[in-house]
Protein backbone atom coordinates (compact mmCIF):
# COMPACT_ATOMS: atom_id res chain seq x y z
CA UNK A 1 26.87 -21.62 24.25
CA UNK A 2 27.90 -22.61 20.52
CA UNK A 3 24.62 -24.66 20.42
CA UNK A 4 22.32 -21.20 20.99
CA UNK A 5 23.97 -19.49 18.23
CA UNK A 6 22.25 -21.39 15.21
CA UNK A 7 18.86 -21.80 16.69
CA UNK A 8 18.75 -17.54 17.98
CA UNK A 9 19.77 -16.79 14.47
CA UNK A 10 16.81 -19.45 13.13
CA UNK A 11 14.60 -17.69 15.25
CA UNK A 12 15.28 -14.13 13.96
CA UNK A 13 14.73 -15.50 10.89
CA UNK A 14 11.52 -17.29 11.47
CA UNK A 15 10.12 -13.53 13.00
CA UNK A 16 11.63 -11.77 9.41
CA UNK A 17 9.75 -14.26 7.39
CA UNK A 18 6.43 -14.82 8.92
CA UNK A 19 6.07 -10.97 9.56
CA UNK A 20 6.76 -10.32 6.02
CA UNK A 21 3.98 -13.28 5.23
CA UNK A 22 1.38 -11.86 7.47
CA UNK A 23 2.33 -8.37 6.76
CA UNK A 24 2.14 -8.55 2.74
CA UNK A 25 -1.48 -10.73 3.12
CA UNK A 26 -3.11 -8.47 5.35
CA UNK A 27 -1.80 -5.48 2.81
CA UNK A 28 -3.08 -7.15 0.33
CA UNK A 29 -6.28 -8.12 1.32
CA UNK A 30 -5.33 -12.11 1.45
CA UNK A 31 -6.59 -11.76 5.24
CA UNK A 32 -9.12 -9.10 5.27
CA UNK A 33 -9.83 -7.10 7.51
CA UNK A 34 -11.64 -7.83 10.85
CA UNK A 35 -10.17 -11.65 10.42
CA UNK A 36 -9.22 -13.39 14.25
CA UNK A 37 -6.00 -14.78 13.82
CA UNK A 38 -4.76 -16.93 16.32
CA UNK A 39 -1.11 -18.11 17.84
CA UNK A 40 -1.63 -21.56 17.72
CA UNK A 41 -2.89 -21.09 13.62
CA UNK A 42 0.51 -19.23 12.54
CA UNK A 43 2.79 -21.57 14.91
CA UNK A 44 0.97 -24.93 13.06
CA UNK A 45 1.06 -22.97 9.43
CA UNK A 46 4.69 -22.04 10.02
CA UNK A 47 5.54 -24.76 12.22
CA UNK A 48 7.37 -22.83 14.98
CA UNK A 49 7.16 -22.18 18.70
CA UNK A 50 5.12 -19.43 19.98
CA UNK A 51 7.89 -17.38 20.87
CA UNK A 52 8.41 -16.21 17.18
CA UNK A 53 4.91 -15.70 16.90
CA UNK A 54 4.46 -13.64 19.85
CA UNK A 55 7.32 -11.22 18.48
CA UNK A 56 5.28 -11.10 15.38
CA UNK A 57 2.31 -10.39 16.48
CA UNK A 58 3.42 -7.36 18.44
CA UNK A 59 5.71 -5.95 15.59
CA UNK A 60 2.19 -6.05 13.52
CA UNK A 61 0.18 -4.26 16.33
CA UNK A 62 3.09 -1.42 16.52
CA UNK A 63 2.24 -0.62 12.92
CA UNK A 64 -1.28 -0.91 13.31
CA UNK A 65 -1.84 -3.98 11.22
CA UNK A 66 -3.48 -6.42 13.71
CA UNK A 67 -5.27 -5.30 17.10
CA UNK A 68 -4.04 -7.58 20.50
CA UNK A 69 -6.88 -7.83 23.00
CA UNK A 70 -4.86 -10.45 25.70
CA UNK A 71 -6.35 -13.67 26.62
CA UNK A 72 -9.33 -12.84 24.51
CA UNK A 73 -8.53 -12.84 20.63
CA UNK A 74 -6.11 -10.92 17.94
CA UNK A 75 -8.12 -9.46 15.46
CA UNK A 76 -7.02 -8.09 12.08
CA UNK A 77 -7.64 -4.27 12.07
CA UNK A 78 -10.46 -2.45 10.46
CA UNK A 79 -9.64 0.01 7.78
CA UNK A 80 -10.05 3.92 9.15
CA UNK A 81 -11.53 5.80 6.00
CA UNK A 82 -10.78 9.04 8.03
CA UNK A 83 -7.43 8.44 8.25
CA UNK A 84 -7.51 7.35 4.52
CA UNK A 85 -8.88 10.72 3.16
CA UNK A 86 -6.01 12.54 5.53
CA UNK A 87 -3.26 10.74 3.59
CA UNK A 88 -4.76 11.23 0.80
CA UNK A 89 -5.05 15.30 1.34
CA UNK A 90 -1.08 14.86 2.59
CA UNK A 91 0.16 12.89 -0.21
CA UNK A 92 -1.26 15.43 -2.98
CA UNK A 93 0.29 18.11 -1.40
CA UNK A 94 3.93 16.22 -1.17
CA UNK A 95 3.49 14.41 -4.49
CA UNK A 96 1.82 18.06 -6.37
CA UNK A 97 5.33 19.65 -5.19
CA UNK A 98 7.46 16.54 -5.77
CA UNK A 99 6.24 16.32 -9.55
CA UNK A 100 6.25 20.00 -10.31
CA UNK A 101 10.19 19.70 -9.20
CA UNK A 102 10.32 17.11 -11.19
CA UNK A 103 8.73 19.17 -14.64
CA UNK A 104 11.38 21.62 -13.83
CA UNK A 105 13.91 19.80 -13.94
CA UNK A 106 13.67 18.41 -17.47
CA UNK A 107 15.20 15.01 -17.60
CA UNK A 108 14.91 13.62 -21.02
CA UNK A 109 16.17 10.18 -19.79
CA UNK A 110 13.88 10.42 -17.40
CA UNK A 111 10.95 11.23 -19.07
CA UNK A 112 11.85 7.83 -20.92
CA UNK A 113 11.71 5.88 -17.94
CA UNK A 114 8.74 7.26 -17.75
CA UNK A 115 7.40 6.22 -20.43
CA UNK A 116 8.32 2.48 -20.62
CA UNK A 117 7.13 2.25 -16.99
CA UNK A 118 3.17 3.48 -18.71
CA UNK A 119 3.98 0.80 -21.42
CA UNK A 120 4.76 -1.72 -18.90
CA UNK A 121 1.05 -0.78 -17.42
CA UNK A 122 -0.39 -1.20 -20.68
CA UNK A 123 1.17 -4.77 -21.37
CA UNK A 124 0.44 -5.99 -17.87
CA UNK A 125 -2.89 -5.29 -19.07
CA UNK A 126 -2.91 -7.90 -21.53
CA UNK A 127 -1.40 -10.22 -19.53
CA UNK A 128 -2.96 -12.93 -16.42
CA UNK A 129 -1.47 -10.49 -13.28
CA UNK A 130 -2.82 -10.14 -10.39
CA UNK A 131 -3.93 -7.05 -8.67
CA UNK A 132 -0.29 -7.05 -6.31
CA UNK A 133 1.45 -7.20 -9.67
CA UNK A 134 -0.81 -3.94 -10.72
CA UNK A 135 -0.17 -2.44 -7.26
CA UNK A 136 3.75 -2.92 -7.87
CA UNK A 137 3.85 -1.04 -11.06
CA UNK A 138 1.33 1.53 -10.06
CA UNK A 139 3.84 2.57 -7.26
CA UNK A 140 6.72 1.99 -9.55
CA UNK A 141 4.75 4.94 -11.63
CA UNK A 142 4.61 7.07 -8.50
CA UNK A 143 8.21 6.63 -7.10
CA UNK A 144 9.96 7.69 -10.07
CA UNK A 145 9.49 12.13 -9.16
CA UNK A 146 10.64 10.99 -5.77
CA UNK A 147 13.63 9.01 -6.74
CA UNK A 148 14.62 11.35 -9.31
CA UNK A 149 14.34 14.58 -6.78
CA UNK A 150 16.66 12.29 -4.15
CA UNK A 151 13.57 11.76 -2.26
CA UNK A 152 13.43 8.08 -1.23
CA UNK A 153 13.89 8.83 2.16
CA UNK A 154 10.14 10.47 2.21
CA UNK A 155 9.28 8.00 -0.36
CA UNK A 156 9.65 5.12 2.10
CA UNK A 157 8.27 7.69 4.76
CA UNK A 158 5.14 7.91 3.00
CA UNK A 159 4.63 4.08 2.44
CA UNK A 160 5.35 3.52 6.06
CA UNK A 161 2.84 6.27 7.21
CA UNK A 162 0.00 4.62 4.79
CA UNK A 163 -0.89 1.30 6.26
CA UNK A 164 -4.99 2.15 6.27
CA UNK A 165 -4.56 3.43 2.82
CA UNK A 166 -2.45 0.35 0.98
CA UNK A 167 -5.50 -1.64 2.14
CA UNK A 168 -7.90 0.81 0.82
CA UNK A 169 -5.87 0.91 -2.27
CA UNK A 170 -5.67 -3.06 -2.76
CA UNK A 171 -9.27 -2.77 -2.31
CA UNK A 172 -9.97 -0.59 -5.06
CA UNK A 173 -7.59 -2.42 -7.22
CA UNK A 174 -9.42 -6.09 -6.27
CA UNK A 175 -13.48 -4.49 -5.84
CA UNK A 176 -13.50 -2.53 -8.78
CA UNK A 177 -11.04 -4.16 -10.80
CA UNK A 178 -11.22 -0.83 -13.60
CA UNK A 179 -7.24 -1.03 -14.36
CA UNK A 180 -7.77 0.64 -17.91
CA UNK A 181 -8.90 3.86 -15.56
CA UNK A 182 -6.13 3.83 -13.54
CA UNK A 183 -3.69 3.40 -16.62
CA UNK A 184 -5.66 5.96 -18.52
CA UNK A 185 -5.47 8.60 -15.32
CA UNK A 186 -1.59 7.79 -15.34
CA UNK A 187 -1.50 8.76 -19.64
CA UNK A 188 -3.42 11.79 -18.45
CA UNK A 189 -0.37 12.82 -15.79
CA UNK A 190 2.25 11.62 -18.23
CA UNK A 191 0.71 14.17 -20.77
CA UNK A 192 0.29 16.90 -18.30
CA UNK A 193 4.15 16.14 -16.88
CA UNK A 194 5.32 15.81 -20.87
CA UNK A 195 3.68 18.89 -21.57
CA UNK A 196 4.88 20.84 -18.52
CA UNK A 197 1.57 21.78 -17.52
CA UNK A 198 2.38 22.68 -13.68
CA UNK A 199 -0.98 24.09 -13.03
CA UNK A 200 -2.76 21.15 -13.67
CA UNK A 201 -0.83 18.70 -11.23
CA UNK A 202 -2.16 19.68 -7.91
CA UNK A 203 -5.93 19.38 -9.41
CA UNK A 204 -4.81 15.96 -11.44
CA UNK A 205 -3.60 14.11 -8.44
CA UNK A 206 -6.21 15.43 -5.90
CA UNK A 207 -8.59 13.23 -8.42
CA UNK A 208 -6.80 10.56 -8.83
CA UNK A 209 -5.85 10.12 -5.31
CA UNK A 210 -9.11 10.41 -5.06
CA UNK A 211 -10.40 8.21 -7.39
CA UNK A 212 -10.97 4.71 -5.33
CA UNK A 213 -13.40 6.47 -2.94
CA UNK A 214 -15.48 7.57 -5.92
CA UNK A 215 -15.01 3.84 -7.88
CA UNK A 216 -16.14 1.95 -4.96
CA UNK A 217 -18.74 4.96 -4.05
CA UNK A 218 -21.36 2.75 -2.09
CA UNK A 219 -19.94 -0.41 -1.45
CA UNK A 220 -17.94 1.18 1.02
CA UNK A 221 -21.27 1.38 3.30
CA UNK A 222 -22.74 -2.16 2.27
CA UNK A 223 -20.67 -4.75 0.68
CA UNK A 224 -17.47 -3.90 2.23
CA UNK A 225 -18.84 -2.55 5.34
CA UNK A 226 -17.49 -4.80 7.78
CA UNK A 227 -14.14 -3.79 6.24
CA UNK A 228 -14.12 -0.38 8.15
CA UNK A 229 -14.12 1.01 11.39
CA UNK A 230 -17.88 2.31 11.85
CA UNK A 231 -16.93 5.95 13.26
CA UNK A 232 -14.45 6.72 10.36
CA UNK A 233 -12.53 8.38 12.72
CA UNK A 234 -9.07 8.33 14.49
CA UNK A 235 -8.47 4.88 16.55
């Protein structure tokens, strides 16, 4: 019985870390989407059973991640620009709230942390990073109205929710590649938050939420076609 103890607790943590593997490269565009991805493949790049795997696999088709067709293939999902556009119209109204809460309530220290999280932006900038070290400080940017409003709990709710959109995201951040607009758009809402320009925060986020549908435009609908679900709508 003593002997099963070691290897059940090796196998729990084989399932944490090749779910957080595969979950973190399909987020992030390493495997894009539409890529088959087979058992025997992870098992001989992990070197593990398939019993791990198996658990895997089905904790990455709960959240949508990968699609399990059995005994045919397991297939990467598409990205579902309908649902993207949703969660984008749900996150400015949360966030347009969350940051007007967060003008009100006039944290000096705050708005400092604040600030050196733009500079950090800026000097990534000049730095070799890659476009998960840009996505990291990007959200970094974002989190701060919901920490400081003890909001973490719909924080995390929100990054939970937006599987279809991290991808999208990533893909802005890799296709386009225009960080200076992004960091510029973040001076912008640092100014208007500075300022305490309420009014302006529900229009300001609703474009820069926005804003990787309209930099990508097009190649949505040639070059990264295969990318998304062809209906747009709902799985």
């Amino acid at each position: 019985m003593t002997d099963l103890i070691p290897n059940a607790v090796q196998q729990q943590d084989n399932v944490k870390n090749i779910y957080t593997a595969l979950k973190n490269e399909i987020l992030n565009l390493t495997i894009p989407p539409g890529t088959i991805i087979s058992e025997s493949e992870i098992c001989g790049r992990f070197s593990v059973s398939r019993t791990p795997v198996r658990s895997v696999f089905q904790r990455l088709s709960d959240i949508r991640l990968i699609k399990i067709i059995p005994y045919k293939e397991t297939r990467v999902t598409l990205i579902n620009l309908h649902q993207i556009k949703q969660m984008i119209y749900m996150r400015t109204a949360i966030e347009s709230k969350v940051v007007r809460d967060f003008i009100d309530l006039g944290d000096t220290l705050l708005m400092e942390k604040l600030r050196y999280l733009l500079r950090k932006q800026i000097v990534l900038l000049k730095t070799d990073f890659t476009p998960r070290d840009f996505y990291n400080e990007d959200s970094a940017f974002h989190r701060i109205w919901f920490s400081a409003m003890d909001m973490d709990f719909l924080w995390r709710k929100i990054q939970h929710a937006q599987v279809h959109y991290t991808r999208f995201r990533m893909l802005d951040i890799v296709g386009v590649r225009n960080f200076n607009a992004i960091v510029k758009e973040h001076e912008k809402l640092f100014s208007i938050i500075e300022n305490k320009k309420k009014g302006e925060v529900e229009p300001f986020l609703t474009n820069h939420f926005n804003g990787g549908i309209k930099r990508l435009g097009k190649r949505i609908y040639n070059e990264y076609a295969g990318y998304f679900e062809s209906s747009g709508r709902d799985a």
